[in-house]
Structures are given as C-alpha cells and as structure tokens.
Protein backbone atom coordinates (compact mmCIF):
# COMPACT_ATOMS: atom_id res chain seq x y z
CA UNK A 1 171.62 150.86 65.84
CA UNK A 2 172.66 149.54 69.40
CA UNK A 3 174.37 153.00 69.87
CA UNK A 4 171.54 154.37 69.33
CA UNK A 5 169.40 152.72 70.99
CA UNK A 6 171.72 152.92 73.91
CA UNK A 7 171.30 156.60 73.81
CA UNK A 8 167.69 157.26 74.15
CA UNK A 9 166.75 158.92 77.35
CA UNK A 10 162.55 157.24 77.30
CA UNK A 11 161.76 155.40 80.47
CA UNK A 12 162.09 151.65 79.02
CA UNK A 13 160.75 150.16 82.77
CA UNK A 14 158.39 147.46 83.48
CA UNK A 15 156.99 146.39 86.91
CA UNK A 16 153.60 144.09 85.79
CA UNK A 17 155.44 140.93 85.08
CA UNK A 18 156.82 137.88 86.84
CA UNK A 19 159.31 135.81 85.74
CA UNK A 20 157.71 132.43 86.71
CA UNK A 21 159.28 128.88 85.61
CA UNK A 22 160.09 127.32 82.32
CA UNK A 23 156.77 126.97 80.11
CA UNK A 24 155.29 123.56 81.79
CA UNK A 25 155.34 120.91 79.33
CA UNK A 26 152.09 120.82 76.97
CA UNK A 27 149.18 118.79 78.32
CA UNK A 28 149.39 115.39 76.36
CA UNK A 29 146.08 114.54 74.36
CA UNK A 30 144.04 112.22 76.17
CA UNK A 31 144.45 108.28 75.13
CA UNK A 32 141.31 107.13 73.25
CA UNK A 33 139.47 104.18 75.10
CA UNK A 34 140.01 101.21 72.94
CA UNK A 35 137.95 99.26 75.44
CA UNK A 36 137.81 95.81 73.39
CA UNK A 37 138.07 97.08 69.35
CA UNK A 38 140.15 94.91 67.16
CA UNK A 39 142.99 95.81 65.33
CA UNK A 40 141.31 97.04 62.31
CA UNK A 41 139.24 99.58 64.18
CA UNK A 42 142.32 101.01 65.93
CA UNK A 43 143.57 101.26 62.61
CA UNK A 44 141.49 103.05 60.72
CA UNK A 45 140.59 105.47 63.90
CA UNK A 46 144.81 105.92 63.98
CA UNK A 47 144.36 106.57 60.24
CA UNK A 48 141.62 109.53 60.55
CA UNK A 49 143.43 111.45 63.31
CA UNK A 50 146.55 111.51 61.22
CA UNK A 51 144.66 112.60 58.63
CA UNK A 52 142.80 115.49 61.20
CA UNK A 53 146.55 116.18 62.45
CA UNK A 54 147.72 116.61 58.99
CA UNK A 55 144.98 119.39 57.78
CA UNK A 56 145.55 121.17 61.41
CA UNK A 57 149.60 121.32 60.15
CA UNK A 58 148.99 121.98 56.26
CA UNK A 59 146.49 125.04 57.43
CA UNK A 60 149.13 126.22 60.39
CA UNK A 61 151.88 126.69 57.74
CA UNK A 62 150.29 128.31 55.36
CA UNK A 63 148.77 130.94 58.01
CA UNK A 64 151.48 131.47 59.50
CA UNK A 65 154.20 132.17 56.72
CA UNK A 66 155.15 135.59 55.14
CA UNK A 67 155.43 135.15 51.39
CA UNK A 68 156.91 137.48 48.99
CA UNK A 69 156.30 136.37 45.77
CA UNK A 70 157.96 133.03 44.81
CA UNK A 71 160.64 133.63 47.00
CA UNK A 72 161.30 131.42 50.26
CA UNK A 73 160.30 131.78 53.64
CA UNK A 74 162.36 133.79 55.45
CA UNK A 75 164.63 132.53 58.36
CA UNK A 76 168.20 133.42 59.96
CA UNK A 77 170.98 132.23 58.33
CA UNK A 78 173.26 134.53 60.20
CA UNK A 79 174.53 134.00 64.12
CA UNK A 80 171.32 135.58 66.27
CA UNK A 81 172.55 137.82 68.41
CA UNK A 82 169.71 139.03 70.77
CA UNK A 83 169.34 142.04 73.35
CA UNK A 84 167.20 142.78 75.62
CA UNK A 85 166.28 146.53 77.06
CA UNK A 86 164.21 148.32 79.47
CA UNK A 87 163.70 145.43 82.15
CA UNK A 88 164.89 145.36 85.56
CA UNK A 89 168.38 143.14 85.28
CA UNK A 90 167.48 139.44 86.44
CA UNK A 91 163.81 139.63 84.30
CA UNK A 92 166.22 140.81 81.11
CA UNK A 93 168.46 137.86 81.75
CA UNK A 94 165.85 135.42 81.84
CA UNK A 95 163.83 136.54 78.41
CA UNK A 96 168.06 136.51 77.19
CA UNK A 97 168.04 132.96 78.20
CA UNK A 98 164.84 131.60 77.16
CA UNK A 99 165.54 133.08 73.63
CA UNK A 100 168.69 131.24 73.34
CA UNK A 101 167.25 128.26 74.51
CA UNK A 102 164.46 128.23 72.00
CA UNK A 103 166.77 129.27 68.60
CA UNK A 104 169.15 126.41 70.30
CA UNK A 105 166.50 123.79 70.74
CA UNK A 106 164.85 125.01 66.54
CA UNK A 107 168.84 124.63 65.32
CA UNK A 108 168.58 128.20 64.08
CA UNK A 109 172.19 129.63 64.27
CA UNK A 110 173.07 131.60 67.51
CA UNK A 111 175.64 133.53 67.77
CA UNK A 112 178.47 133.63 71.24
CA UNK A 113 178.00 135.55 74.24
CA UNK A 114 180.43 138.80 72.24
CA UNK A 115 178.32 139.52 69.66
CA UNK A 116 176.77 142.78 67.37
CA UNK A 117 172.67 142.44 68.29
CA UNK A 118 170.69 142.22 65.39
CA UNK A 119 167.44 140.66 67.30
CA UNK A 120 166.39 143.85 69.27
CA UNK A 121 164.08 143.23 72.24
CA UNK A 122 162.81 146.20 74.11
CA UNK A 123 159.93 146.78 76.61
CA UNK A 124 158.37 150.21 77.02
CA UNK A 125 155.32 151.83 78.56
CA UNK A 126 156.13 154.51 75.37
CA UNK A 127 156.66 152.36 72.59
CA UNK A 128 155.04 155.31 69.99
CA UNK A 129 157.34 158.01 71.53
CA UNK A 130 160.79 155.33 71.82
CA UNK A 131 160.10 154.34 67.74
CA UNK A 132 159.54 158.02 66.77
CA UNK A 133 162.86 158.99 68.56
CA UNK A 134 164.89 156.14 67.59
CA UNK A 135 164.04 156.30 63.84
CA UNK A 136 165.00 159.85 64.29
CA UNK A 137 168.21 158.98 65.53
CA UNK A 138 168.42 156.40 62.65
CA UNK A 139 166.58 156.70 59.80
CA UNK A 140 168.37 153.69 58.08
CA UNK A 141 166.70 151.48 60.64
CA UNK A 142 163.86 150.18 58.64
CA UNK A 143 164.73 148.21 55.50
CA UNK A 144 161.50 147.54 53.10
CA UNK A 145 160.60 146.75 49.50
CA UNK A 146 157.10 147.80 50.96
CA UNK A 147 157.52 152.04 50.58
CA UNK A 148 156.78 153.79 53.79
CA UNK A 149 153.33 153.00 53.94
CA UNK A 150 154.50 149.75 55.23
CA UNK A 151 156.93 151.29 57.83
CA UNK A 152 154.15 153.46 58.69
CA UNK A 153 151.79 150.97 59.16
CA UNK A 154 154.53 149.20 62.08
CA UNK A 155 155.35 152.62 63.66
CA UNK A 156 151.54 154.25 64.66
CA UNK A 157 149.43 150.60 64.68
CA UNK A 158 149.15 150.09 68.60
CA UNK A 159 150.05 146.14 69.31
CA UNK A 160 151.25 144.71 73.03
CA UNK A 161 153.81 143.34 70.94
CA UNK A 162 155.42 145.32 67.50
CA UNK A 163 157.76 143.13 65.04
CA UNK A 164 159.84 144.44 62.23
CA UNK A 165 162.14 141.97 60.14
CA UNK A 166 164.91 143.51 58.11
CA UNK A 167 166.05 141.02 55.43
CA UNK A 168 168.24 140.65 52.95
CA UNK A 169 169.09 138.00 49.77
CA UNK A 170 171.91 135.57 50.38
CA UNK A 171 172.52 133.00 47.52
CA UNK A 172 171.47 129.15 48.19
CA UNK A 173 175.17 128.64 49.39
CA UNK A 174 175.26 132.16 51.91
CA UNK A 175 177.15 134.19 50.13
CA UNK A 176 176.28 137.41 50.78
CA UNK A 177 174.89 139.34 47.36
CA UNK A 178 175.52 142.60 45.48
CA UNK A 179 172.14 144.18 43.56
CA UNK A 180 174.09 142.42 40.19
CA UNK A 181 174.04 139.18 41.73
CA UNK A 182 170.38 139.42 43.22
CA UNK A 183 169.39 140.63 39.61
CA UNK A 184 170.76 137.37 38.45
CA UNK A 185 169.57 134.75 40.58
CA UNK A 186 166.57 135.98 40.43
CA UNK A 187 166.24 135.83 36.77
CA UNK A 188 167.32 132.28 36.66
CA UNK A 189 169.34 130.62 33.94
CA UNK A 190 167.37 129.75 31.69
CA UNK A 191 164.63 131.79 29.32
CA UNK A 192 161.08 131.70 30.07
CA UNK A 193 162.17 130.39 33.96
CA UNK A 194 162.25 133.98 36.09
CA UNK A 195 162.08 133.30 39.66
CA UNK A 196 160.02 136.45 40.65
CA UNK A 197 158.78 139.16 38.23
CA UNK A 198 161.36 141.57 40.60
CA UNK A 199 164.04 139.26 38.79
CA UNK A 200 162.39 139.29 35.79
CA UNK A 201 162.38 142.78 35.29
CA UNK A 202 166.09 143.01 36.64
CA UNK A 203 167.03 140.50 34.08
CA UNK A 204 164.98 142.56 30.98
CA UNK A 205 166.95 146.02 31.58
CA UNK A 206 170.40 144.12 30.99
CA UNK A 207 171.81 143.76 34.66
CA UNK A 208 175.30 142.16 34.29
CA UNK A 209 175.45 138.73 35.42
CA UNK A 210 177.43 137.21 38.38
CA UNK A 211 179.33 133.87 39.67
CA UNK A 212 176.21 133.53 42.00
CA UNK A 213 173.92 130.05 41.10
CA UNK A 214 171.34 130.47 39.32
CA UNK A 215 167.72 129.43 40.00
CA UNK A 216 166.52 126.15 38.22
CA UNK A 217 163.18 124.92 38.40
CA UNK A 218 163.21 122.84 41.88
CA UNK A 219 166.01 125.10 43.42
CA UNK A 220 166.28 129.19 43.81
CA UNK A 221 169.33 130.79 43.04
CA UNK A 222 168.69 133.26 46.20
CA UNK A 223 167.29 133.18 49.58
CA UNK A 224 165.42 135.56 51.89
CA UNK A 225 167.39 135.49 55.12
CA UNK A 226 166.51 137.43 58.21
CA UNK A 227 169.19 140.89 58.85
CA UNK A 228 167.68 142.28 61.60
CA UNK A 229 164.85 141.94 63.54
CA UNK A 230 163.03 144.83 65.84
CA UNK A 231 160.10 143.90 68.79
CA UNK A 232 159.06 146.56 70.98
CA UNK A 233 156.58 145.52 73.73
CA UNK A 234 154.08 148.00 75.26
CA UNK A 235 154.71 146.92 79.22
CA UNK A 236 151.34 148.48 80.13
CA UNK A 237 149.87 145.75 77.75
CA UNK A 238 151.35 142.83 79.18
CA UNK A 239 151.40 143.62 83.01
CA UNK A 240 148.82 140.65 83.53
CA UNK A 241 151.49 138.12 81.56
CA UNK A 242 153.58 135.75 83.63
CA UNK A 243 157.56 136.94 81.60
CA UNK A 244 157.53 133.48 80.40
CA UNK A 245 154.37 134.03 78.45
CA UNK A 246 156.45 137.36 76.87
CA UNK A 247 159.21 135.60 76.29
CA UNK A 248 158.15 132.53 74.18
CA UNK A 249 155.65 134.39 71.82
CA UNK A 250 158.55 136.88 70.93
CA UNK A 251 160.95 133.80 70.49
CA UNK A 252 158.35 132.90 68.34
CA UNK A 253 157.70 135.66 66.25
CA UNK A 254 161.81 137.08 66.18
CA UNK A 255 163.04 133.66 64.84
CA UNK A 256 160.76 133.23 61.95
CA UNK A 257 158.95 136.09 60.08
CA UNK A 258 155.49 135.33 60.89
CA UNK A 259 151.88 136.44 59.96
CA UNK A 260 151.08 138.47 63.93
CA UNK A 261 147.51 137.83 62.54
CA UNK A 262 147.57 134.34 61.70
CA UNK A 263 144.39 132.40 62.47
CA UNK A 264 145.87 128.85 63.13
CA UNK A 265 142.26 127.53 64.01
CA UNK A 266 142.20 124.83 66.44
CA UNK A 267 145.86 124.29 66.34
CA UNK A 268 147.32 125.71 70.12
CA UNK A 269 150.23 128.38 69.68
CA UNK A 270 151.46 130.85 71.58
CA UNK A 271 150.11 133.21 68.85
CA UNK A 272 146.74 133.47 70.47
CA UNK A 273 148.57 134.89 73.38
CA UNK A 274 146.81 138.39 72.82
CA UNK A 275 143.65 137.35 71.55
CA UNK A 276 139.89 136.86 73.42
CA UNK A 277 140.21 133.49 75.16
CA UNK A 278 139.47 131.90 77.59
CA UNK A 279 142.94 130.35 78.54
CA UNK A 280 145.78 131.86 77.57
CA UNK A 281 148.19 129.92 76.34
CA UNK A 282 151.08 129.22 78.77
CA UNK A 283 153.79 128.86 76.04
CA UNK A 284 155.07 127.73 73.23
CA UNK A 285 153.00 124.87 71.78
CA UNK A 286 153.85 121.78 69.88
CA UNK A 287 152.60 123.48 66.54
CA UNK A 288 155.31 126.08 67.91
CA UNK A 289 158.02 124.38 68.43
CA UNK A 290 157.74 121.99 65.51
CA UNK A 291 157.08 125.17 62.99
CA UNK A 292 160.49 126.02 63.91
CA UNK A 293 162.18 123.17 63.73
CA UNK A 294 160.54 122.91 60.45
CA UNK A 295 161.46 125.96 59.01
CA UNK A 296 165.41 125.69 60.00
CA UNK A 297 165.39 121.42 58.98
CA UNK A 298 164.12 122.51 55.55
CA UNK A 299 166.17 123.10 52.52
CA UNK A 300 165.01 126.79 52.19
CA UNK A 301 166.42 126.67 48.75
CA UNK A 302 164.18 124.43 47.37
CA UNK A 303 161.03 125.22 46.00
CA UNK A 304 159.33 122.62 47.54
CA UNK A 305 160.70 124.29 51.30
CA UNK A 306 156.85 124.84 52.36
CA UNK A 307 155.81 121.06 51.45
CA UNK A 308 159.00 119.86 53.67
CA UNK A 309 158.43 121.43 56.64
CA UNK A 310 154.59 120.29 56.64
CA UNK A 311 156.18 116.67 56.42
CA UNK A 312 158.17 117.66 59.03
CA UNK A 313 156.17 119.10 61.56
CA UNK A 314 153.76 116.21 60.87
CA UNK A 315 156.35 113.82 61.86
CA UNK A 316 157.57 115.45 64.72
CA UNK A 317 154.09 116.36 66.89
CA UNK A 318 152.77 112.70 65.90
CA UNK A 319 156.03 110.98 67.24
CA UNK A 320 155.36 113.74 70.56
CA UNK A 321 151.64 112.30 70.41
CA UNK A 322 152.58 108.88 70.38
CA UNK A 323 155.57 109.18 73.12
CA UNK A 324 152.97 110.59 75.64
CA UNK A 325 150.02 108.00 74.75
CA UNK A 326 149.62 105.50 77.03
C-alpha cells in the first residue's frame, strides 16, 4: 500500500494552512459563587453537576462508538505506525508529531521511528481522483464486511476529512486469528451463548474448532482491533484551519473508529470541527482526550468495555474539573 501510494503522480500540495502552537489548554469551567451557602448546599449543587457531567459522558460514548453487532469497540492493538503525505516537509513533521503525541498521551501502542505505516494520512486538493487511482493500483486496499456499497459510500461522499478503518479479529489475548478460529470464538463455548449471529451461523455449518478462548458470558473470545486505517483530507476544505486544528481531529478519528457524524450535544470535541458554529473548536477537548484514554484503559474484552470507559472518562474530566476550580 505505501508503494503504492508512493507511486501516484496527483498533486498531494497544500498552501491554506499554518502550523500554529500546541492546542492551548481547554478553558477551565468557571468556579460557582458559593458566596456564604453551607455545606449541605455545596453538596447537593456538587451532586447535580456530577450527575449533568455524567449524562453529557454516557450520551458522548454512545454517539460516538462504531458497533458491529455484539462485538467490541474497535481500537489498535497493534504498534501505530503513521505517515503523512502531500504537505510541504516541516507542516508533515508537525501533524507526524502531534499524532504521536496524542496515541502516546491515550496509551494506545505506537510503534518506533522504522516502521510499515498502517495509519495513512494524506492531504489533497484531488482527493476523488487520488482514491480512484490508488484503489486502482490496489484493489485489496479496502477491507469490509459491508459489500461495496459501503466502500462506495467512502470513495464518491465529498467530506474535508475521509476515514476508512480496516480491521481485523484478534483473540482476547492478541493472537492473531485464522477464519476457524474467528468461527469459534465467536460461537462461544457453550450452547445457546453465540457471541454474534456471524458466529452463530459459523458455528451451525460445522467450522472446526481451535485452541483460541472462547467467549463466556462477561468476556468475548475475540476482539475487533484496528489493521489499517486510511484519512484523506481535501486541502481546499481546510485552507481556513490553523494545522493544529487538522491534526487533532484526525488524531481523533485515526485512533479510535468513530461515528464522523456523531452529535455529542453540548459536550465540546474536536468533532464539531466541520460543522456550523460559531467557534470552532481549537482542539482536542476534554471529552476527547478522556474518550481515548477510555477506550485504550478498558478491558476491550469484556462485555461490559462500554460501561468502563463511561466510568472512566467520568473520573478523569471531573478530577480535570476539580484541579482547575478554584
């Protein structure tokens, strides 16, 4: 794929954005006046906004995550290995940087500076004509359970910012899996207790069985984990963006296999980045940057993965809250 990609002869230039400084630091809420309330009013008013925090982080998951099935959320479980084409030299080192920086600071795995890519970033003012030719060049590029509509759908819908996530099953441990195994941890162990109907009907036509762990009915037997992932920006769609901007929503969407859509309501995220608004966000947010942490802290395994990493982004943006409250 790099080869490939390597060999395409499509201008990949971009001249509308600046590189700017690290995202500044999100604006702390303001404190509440207390003025003279006891205790048991500061209480109960500390009591309602971690309720109101709670809803804004139980809705933000569940927009935000790509289910399939019963299966878990997908996340990389391989060393990310990211590379960045069709910016001037300095600009393509900084988005490098900042994306290492934000899978180092979420504890997703990255991989060393001599690496195979498998988190393709390129910027185009021809992002139509560059997918055409490089799915020409290598049809094998797009991996779906989805049929072509799907691939379709990715390839002629015009966005200032395109994602495609290739994934693949790994078993609860990482071990890699053959089409037996997958049959067989999806099925699960026991009768009646199919993980997904895919494993269900896997299990039904007699697939042969493996050494792989099967699913029980609190862990799964196999995982979702992130292959490859593909973002192609349109530079003549971004020209008014400070690179910074750029840089953390594809961080964003390339380390976790997000809903582009997502309507997060009142929560801030980076996400809103090309929507109608009146300020654009500036960066990643603290939903952001605790959805990640979330999603790589979590035993992906479990079943209860989605549950954990609401209990964890709860406890991580109130302890930010509270650390920048008078």
């Amino acid at each position: 794929m790099r080869a490939a990609l390597a060999s395409l002869t499509l201008s990949l230039s971009i001249t509308g954005l600046s590189s700017g400084a690290q995202p500044p630091a999100e604006a702390s809420p303001a404190s509440t006046s207390q003025g003279q309330a006891g205790p048991d009013t500061v209480t109960v008013q500390a009591s309602r906004e971690r309720k109101e925090l709670q809803r804004e982080v139980d809705h933000f998951v569940f927009a935000m995550s790509v289910r399939y099935l019963n299966d878990a959320l997908s996340r990389w479980n391989r060393p990310v290995c990211p590379l960045v084409a069709g910016l001037p030299r300095e600009q393509g080192e900084f988005v490098l940087a900042r994306l290492s920086q934000i899978a180092t600071q979420s504890k997703a795995p990255l991989a060393d500076e001599h690496c195979k890519a498998n988190f393709y970033v390129v910027v185009t003012r021809e992002p139509e004509a560059l997918l055409k030719a490089w799915h020409a060049r290598d049809p094998n590029m797009y991996m779906t359970r989805n049929g072509w509509g799907h691939v379709r759908n990715f390839l002629d819908t015009p966005r200032p910012v395109r994602v495609w996530y290739n994934n693949e099953f790994r078993s609860s441990d990482g071990t890699a899996l053959s089409a037996d195994s997958v049959a067989a941890a999806l099925a699960g162990g026991l009768p009646g207790m199919a993980g997904t109907s895919l494993g269900m009907q896997l299990a039904l036509a007699n697939i042969p069985s493996s050494t792989v762990p099967t699913g029980t009915r609190l862990r799964r037997g196999a995982v979702q984990t992130l292959s490859s992932v593909i973002v192609v920006v349109d530079a003549r769609r971004v020209e008014n963006l400070q690179l910074v901007q750029v840089a953390d929503y594809i961080g964003l969407v390339g380390l976790a296999e997000v809903n582009l859509d997502a309507d997060v309501g009142s929560a801030p995220s980076i996400t809103k980045l090309f929507r109608d608004a009146p300020d654009a966000p500036q960066g990643l947010s603290s939903f952001d940057q605790a959805f990640l942490a979330a999603l790589y802290r979590a035993d992906q395994p479990s079943v209860m993965q989605e549950s954990a990493m609401k209990r964890i982004m709860l406890e991580g943006i109130a302890a930010q809250h509270t650390a920048h409250t008078p």
